[in-house]
N, C-alpha and C. Protein backbone atom coordinates (compact mmCIF):
# COMPACT_ATOMS: atom_id res chain seq x y z
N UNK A 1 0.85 -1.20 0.00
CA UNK A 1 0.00 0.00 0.00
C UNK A 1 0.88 1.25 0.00
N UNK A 2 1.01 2.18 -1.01
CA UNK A 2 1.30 3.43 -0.96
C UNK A 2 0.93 4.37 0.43
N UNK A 3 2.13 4.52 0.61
CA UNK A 3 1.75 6.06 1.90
C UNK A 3 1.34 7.36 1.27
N UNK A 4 0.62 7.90 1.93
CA UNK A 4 -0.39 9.09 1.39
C UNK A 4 1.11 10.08 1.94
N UNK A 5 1.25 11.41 0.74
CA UNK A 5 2.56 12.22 1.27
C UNK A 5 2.04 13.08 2.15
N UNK A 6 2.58 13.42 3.02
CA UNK A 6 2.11 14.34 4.08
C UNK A 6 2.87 15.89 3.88
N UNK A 7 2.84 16.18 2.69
CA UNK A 7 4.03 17.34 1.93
C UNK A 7 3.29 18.15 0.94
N UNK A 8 2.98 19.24 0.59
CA UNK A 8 3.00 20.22 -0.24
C UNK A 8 3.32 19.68 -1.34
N UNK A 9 3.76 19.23 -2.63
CA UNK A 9 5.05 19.29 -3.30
C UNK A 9 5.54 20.73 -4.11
N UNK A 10 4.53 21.58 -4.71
CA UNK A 10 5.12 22.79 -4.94
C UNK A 10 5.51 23.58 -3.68
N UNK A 11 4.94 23.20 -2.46
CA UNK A 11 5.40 24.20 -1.79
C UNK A 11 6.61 23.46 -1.14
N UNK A 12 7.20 22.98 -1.25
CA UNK A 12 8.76 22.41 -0.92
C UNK A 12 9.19 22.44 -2.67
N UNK A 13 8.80 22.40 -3.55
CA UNK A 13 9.73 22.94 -4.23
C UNK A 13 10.14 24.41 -4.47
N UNK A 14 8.68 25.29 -4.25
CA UNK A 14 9.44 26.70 -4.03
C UNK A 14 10.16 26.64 -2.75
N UNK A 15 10.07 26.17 -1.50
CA UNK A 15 11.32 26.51 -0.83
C UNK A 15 12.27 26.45 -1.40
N UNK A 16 12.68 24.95 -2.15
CA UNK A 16 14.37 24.74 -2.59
C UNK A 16 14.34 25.58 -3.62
N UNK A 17 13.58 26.07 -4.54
CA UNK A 17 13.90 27.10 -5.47
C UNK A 17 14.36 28.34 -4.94
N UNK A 18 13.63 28.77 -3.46
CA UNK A 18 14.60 30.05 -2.99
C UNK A 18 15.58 29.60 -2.04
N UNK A 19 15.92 28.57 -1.69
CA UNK A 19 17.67 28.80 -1.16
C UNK A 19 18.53 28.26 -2.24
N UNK A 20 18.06 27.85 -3.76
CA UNK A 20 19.05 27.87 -4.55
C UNK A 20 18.76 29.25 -5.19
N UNK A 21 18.04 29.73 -4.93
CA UNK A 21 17.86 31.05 -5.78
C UNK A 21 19.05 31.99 -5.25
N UNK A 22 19.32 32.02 -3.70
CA UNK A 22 19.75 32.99 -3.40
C UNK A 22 21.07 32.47 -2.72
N UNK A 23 21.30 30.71 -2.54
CA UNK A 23 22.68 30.74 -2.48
C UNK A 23 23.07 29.56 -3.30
N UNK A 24 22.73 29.43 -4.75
CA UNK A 24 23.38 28.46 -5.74
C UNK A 24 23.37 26.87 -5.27
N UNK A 25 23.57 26.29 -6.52
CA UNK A 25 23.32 24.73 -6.53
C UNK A 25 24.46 24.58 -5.83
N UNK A 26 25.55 24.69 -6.07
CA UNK A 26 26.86 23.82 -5.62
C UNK A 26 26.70 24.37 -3.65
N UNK A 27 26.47 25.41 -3.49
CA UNK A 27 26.28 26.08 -2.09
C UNK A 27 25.75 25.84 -0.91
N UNK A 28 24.12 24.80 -2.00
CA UNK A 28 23.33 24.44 -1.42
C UNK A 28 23.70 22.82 -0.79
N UNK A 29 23.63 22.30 -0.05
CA UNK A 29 23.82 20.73 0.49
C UNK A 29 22.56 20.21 0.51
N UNK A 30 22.22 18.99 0.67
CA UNK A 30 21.18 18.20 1.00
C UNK A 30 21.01 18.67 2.05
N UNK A 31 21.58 18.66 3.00
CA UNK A 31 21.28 19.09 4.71
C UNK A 31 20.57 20.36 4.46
N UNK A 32 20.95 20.98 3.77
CA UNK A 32 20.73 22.95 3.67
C UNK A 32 19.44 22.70 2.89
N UNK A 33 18.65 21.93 1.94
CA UNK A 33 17.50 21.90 1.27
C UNK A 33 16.60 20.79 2.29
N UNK A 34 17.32 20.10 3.14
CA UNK A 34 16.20 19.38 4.21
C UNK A 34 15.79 20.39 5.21
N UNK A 35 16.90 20.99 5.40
CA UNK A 35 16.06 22.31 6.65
C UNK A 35 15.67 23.48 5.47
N UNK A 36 15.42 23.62 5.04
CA UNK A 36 14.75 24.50 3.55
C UNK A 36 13.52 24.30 4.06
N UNK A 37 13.30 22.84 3.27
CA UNK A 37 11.56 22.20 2.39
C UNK A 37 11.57 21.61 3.67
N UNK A 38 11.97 21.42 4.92
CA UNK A 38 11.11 20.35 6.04
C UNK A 38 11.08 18.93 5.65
N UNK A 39 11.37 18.69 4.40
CA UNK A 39 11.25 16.89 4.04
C UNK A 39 12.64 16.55 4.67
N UNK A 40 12.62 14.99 4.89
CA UNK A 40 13.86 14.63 4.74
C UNK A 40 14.36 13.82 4.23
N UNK A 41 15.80 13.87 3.91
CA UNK A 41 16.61 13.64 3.04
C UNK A 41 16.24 12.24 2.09
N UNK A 42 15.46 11.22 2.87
CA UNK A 42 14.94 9.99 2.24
C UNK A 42 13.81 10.55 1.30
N UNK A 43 13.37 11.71 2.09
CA UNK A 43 11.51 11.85 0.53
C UNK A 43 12.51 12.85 -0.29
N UNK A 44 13.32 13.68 -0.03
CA UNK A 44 13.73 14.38 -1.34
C UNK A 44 14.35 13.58 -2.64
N UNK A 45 15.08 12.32 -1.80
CA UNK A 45 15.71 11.77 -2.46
C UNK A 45 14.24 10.75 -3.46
N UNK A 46 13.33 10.30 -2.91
CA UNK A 46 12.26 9.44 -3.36
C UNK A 46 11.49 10.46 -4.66
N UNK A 47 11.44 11.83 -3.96
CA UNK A 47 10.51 12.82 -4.98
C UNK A 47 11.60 13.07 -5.85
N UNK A 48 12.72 13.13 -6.05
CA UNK A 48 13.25 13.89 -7.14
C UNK A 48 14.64 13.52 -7.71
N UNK A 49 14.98 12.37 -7.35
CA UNK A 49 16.04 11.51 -7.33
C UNK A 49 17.24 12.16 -6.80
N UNK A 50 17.74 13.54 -6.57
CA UNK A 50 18.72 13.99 -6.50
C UNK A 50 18.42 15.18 -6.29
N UNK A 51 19.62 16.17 -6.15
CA UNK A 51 19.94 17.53 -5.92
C UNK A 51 19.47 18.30 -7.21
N UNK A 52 20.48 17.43 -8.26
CA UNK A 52 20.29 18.16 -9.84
C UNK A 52 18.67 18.19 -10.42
N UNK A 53 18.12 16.56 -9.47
CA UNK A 53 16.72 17.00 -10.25
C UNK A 53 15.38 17.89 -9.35
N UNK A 54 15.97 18.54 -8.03
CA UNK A 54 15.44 19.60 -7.08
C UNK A 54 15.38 20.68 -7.85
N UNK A 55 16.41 20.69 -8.33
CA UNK A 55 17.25 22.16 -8.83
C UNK A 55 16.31 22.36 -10.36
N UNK A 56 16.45 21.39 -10.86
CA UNK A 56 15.42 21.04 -12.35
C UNK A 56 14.11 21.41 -12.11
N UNK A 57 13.42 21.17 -10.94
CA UNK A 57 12.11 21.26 -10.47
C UNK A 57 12.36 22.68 -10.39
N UNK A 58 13.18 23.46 -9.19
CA UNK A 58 13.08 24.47 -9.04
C UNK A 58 13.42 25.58 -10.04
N UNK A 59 13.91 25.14 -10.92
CA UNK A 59 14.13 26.30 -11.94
C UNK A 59 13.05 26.10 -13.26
N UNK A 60 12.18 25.27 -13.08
CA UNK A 60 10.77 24.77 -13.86
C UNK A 60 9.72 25.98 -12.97
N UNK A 61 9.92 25.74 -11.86
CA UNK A 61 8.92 26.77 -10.88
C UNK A 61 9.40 27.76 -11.16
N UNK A 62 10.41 28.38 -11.55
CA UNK A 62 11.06 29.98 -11.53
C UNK A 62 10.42 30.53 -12.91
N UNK A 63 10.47 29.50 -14.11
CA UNK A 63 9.93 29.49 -14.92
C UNK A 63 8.41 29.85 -15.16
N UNK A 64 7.60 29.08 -14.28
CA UNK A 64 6.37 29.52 -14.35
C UNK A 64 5.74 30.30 -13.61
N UNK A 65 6.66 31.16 -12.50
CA UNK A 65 5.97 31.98 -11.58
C UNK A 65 6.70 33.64 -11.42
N UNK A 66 7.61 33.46 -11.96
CA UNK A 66 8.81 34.14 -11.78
C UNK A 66 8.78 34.77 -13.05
N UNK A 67 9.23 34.21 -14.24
CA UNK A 67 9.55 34.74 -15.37
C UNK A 67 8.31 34.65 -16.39
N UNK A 68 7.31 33.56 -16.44
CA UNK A 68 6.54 33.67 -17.26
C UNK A 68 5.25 35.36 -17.09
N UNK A 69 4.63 35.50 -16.01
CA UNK A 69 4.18 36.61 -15.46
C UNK A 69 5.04 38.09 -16.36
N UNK A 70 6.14 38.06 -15.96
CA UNK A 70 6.53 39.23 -16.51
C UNK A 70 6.47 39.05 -18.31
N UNK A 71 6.98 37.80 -18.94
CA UNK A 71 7.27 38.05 -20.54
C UNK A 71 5.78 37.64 -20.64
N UNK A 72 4.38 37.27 -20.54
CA UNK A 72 3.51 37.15 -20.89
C UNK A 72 2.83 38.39 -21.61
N UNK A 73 2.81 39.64 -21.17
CA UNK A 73 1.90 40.42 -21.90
C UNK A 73 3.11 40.92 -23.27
N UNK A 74 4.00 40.54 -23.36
CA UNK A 74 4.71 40.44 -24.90
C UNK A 74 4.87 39.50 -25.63
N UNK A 75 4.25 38.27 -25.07
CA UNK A 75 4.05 37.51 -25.55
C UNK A 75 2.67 37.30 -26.26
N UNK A 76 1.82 37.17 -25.73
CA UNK A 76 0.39 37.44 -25.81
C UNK A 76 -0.23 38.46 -26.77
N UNK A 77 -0.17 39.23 -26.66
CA UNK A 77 -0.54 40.97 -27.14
C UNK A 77 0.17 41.36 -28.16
N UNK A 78 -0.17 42.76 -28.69
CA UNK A 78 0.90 43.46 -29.12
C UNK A 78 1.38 44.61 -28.06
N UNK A 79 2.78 44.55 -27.90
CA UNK A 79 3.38 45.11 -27.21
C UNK A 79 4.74 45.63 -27.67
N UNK A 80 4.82 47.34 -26.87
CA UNK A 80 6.16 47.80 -27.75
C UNK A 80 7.22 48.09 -27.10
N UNK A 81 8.36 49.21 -27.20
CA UNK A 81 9.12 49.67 -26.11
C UNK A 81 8.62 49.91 -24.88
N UNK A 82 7.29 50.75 -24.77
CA UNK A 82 6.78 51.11 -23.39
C UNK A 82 6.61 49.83 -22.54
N UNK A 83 6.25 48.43 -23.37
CA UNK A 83 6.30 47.66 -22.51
C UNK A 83 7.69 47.07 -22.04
N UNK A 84 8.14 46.85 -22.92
CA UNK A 84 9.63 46.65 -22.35
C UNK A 84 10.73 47.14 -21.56
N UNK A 85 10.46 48.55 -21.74
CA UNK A 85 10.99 49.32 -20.25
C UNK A 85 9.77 49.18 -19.06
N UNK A 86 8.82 48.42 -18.64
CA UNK A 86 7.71 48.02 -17.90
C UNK A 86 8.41 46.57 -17.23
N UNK A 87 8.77 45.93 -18.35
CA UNK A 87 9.45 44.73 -18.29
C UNK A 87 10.76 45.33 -17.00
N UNK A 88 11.89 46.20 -17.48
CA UNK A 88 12.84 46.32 -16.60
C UNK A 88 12.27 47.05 -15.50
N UNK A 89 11.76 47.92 -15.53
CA UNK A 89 11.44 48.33 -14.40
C UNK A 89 10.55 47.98 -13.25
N UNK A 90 9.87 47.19 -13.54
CA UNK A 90 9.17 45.79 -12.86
C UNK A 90 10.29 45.31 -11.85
N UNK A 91 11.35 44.71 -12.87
CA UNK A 91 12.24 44.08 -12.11
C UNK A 91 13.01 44.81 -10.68
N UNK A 92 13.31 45.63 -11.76
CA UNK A 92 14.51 46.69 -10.66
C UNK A 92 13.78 47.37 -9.70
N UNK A 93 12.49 47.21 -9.64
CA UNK A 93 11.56 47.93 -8.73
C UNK A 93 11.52 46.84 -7.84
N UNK A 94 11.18 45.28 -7.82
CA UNK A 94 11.02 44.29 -6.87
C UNK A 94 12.23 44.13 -6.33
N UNK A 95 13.49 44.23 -7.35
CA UNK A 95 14.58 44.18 -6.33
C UNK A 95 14.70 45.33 -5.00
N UNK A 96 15.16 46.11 -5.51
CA UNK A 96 14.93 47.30 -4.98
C UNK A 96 13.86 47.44 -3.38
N UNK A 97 12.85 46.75 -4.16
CA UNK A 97 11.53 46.73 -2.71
C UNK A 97 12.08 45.47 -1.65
N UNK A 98 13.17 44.60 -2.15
CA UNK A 98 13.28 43.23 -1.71
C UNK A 98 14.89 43.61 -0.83
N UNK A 99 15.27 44.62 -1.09
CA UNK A 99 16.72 45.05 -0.82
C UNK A 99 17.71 44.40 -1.68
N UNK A 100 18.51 45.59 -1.96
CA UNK A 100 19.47 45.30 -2.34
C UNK A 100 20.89 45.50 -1.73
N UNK A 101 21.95 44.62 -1.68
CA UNK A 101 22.10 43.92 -2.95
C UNK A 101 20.88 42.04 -2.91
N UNK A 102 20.15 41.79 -4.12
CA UNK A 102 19.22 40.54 -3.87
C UNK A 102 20.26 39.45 -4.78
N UNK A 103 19.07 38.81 -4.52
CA UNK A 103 19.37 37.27 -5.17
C UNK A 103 19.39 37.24 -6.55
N UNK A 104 19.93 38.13 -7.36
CA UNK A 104 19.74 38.65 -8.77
C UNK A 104 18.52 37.46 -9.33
N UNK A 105 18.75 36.56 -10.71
CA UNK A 105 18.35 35.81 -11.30
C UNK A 105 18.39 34.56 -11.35
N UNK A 106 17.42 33.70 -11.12
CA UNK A 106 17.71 32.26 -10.77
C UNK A 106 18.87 31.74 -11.71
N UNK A 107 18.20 32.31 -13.37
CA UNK A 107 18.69 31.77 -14.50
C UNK A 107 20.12 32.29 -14.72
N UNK A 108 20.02 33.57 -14.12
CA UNK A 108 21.18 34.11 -14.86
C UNK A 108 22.36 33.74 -13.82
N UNK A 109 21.65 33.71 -12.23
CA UNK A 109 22.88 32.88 -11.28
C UNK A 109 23.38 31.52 -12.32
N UNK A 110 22.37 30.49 -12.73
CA UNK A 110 22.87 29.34 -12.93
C UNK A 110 23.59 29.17 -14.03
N UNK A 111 24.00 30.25 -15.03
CA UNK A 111 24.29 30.54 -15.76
C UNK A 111 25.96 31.14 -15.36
N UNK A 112 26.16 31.32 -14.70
CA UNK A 112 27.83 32.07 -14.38
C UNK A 112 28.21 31.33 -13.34
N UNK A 113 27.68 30.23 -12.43
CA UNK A 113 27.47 29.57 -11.24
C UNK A 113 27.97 28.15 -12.18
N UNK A 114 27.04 27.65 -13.19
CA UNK A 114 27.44 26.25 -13.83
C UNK A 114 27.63 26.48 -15.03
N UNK A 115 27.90 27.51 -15.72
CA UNK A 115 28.54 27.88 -17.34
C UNK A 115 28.30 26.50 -18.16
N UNK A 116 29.25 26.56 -18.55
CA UNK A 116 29.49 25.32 -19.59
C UNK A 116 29.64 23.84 -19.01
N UNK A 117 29.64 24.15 -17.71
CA UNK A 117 30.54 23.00 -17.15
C UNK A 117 29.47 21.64 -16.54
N UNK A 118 28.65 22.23 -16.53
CA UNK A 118 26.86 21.39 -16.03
C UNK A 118 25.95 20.99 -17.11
N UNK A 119 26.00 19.85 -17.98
CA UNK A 119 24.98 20.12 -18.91
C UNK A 119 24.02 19.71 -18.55
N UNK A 120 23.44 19.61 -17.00
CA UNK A 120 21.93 19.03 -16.89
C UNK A 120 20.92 20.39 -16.63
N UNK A 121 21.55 21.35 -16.51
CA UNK A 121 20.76 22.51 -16.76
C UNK A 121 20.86 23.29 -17.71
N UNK A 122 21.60 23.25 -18.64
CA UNK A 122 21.84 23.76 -19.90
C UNK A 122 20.24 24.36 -20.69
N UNK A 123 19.64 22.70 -20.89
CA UNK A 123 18.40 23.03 -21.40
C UNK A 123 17.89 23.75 -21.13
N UNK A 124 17.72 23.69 -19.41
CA UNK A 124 16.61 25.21 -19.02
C UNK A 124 16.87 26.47 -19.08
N UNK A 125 18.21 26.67 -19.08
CA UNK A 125 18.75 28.22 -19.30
C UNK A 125 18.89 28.01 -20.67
N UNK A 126 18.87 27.36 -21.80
CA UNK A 126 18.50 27.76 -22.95
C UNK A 126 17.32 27.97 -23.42
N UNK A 127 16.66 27.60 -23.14
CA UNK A 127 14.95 27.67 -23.31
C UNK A 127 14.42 29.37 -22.48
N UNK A 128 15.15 29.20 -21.41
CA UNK A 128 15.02 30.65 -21.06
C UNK A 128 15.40 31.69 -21.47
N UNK A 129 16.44 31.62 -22.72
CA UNK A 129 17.00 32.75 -23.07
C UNK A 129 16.05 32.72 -24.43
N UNK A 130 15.82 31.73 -25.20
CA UNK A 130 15.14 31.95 -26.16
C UNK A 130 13.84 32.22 -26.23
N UNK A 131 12.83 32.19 -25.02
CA UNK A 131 11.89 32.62 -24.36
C UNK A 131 11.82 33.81 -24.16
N UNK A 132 12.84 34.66 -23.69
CA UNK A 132 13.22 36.08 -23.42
C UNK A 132 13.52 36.57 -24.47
N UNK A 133 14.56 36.35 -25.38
CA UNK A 133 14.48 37.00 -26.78
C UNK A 133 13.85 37.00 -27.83
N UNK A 134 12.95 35.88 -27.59
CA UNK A 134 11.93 35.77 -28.57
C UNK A 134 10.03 36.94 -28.08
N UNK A 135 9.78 37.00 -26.72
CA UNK A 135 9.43 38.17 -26.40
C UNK A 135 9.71 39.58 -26.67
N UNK A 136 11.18 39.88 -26.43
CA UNK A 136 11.29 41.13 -26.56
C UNK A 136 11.65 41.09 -28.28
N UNK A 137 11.79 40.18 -29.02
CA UNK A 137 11.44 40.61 -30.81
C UNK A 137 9.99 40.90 -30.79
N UNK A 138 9.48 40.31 -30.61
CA UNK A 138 7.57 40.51 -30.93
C UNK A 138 7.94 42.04 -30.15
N UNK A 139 7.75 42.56 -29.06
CA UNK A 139 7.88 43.81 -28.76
C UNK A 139 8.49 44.67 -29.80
N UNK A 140 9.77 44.77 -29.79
CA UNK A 140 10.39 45.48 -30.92
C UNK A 140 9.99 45.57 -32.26
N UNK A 141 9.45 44.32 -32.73
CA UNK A 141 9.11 44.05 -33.75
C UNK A 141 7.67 45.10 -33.99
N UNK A 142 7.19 44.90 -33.08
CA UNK A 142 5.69 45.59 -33.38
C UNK A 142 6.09 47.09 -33.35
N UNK A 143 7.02 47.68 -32.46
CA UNK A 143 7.09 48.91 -32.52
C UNK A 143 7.56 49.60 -33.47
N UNK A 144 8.54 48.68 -34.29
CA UNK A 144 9.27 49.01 -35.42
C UNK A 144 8.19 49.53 -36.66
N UNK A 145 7.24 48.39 -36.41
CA UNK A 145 6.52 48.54 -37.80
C UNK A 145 5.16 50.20 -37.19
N UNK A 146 4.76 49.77 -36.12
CA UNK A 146 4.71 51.13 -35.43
C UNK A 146 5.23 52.44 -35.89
N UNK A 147 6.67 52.73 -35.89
CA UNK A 147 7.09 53.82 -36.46
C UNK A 147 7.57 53.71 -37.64
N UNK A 148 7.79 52.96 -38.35
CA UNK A 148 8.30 53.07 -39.65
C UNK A 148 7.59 52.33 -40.56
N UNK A 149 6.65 51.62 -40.25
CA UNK A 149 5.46 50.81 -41.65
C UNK A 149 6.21 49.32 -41.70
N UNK A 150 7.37 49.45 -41.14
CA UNK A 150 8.10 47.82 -41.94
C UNK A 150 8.66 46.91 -40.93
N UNK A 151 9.01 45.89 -41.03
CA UNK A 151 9.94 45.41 -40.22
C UNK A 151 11.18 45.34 -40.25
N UNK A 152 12.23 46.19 -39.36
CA UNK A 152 13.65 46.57 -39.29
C UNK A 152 14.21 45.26 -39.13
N UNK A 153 15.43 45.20 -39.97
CA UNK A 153 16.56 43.89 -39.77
C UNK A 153 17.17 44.28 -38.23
N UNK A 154 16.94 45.39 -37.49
CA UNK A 154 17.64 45.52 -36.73
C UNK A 154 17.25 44.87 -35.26
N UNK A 155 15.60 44.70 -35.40
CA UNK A 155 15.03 43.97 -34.23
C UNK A 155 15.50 42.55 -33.66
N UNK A 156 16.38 42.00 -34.78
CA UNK A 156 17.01 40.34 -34.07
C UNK A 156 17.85 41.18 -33.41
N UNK A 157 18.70 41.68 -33.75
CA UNK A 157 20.29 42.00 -33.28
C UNK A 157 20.03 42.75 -31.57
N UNK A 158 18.61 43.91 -31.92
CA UNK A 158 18.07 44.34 -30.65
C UNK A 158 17.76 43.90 -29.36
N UNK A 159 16.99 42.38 -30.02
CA UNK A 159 16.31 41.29 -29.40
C UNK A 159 17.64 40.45 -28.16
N UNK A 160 18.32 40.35 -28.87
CA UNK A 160 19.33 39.38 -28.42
C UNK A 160 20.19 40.49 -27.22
N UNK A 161 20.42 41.81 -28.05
CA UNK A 161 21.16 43.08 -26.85
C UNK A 161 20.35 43.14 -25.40
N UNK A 162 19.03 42.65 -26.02
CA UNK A 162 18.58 43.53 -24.82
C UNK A 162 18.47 41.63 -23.98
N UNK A 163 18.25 40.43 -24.28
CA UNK A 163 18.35 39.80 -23.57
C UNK A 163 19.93 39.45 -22.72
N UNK A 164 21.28 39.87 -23.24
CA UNK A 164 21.96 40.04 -22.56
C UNK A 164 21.94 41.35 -21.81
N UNK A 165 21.85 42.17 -22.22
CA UNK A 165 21.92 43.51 -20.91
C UNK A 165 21.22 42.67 -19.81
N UNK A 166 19.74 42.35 -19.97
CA UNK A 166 19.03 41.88 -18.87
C UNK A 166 19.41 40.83 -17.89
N UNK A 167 20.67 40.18 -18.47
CA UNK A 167 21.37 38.95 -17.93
C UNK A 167 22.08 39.33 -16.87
N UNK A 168 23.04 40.60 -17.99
CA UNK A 168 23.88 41.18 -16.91
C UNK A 168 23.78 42.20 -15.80
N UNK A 169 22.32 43.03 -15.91
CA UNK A 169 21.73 43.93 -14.93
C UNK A 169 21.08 42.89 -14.00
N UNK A 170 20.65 41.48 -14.38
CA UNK A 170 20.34 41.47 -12.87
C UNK A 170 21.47 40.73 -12.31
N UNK A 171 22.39 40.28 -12.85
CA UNK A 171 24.07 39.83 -12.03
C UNK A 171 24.48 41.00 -11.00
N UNK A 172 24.43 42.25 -12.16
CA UNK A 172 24.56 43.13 -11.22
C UNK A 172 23.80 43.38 -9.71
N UNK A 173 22.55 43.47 -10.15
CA UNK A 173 22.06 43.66 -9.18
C UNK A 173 22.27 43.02 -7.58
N UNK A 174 23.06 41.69 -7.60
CA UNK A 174 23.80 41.08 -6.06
C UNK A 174 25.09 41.77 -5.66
N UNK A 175 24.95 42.50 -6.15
CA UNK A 175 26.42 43.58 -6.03
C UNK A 175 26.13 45.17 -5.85
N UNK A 176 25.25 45.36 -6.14
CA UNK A 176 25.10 46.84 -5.73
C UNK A 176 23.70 46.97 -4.51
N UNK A 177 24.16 48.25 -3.77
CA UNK A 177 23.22 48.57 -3.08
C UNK A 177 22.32 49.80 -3.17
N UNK A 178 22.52 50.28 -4.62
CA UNK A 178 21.36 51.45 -4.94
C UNK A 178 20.68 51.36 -6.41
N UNK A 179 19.14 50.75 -6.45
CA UNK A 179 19.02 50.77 -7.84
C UNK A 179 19.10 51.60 -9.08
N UNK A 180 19.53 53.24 -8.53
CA UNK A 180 19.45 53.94 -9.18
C UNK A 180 21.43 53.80 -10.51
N UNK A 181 21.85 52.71 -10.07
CA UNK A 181 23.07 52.24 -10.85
C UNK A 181 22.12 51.06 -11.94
N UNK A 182 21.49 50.56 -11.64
CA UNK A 182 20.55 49.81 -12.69
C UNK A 182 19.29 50.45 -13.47
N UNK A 183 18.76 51.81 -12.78
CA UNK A 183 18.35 52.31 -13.61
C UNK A 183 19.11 53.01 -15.07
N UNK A 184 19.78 53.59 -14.41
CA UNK A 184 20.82 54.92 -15.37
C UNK A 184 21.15 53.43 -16.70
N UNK A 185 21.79 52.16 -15.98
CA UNK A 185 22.04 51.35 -16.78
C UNK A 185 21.30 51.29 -18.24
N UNK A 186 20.19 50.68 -17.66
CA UNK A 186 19.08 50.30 -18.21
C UNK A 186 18.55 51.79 -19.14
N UNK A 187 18.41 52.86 -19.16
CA UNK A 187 18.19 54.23 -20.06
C UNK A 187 19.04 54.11 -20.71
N UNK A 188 20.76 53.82 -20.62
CA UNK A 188 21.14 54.06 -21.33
C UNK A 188 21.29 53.20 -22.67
N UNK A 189 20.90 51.84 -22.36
CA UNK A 189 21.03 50.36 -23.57
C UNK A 189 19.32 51.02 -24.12
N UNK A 190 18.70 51.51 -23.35
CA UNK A 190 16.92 51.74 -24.17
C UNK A 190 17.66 53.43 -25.08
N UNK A 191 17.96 53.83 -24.85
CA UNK A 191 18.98 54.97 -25.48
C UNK A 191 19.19 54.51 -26.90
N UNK A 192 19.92 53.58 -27.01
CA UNK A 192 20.71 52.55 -27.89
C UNK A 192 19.68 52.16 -28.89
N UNK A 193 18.39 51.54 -27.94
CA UNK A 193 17.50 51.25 -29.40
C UNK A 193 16.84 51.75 -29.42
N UNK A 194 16.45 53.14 -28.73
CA UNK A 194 15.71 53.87 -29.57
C UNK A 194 16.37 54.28 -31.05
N UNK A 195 17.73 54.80 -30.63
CA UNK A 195 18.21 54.89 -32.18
C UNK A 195 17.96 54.12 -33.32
N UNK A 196 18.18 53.41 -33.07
CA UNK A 196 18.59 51.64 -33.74
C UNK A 196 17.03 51.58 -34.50
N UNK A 197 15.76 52.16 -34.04
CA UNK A 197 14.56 52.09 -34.19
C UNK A 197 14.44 53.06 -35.27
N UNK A 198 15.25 54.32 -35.28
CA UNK A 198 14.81 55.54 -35.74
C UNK A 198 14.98 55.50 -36.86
């Protein structure tokens, strides 16, 4: 007879999603995600075979609660620059409300945290970047034809700038303690394509 779980399961996986959020996979121990999520170490190991596949779960949840919310109405809609500086400033506003310096980006931690060197998360930080740049083209894209009737060759090249700036403003962001260094940032790369638009 199966035992009935006496556990949440999203809500022990958002726990382990925020103490890897805010102190990385390698950082994190089994011990450090059993006093996290309250399970122990035998059901984490039963629910998810491992650390790597906690971490898989939890960056699936970051995915759908975290990041989908914000790229949805450019995804969805038509949406232009105004939304996309909505997009950053969203962000830099929750950090900011959350103190800084925060837990920058799940994705973009796991991304400078396990580079090249991890390929069991690879997938999800690729899917996330092409998720993000494929949003902010439909944005750009619409605005382009917005001001000029056509669609600019310049919106891939835009698309892709602005999903790295966003990589690297919220890296930044675990390092500084005033958002007004991520704002100025951020005006000045939207600076950039406004031109690029004109």
């Amino acid at each position: 007879m199966t035992r009935r779980k006496t556990y949440n399961l999203p809500e022990v996986t958002r726990l382990a999603m925020e103490r890897f959020w805010r102190h990385g996979f390698y950082a994190s121990s089994i011990e450090d995600l059993v006093a996290a999520t309250g399970l122990t170490r035998a059901a984490l190991y039963a629910e998810f075979d491992d650390k790597a596949g906690l971490f898989r779960a939890g960056l699936a949840l970051y995915s759908q609660e975290v990041v989908g919310p914000l790229l949805a109405p450019m995804e969805s809609s038509p949406a232009g620059l105004a939304d996309l500086k909505k997009y950053f400033e969203t962000q830099i506003a929750r950090a900011e409300q959350a103190g800084l310096p925060g837990p920058g980006c799940l994705i973009a931690n796991t991304m400078v945290e396990c580079g090249p060197h991890d390929e069991s998360f690879s997938a999800a930080v690729s899917q996330h970047l092409k998720r993000m740049t494929e949003a902010f083209r439909l944005a750009l894209q619409y605005e382009s034809l917005q001001r000029t009737g056509r669609r600019l060759p310049e919106v891939e090249r835009l698309a892709w700038y602005l999903t790295i700036s966003a990589q690297g403003l919220w890296s930044v962001s675990r390092v500084v303690s005033d958002a007004k260094v991520l704002r100025v940032y951020a005006e000045d790369f939207f600076r950039q394509v406004e031109r690029s638009l004109s």
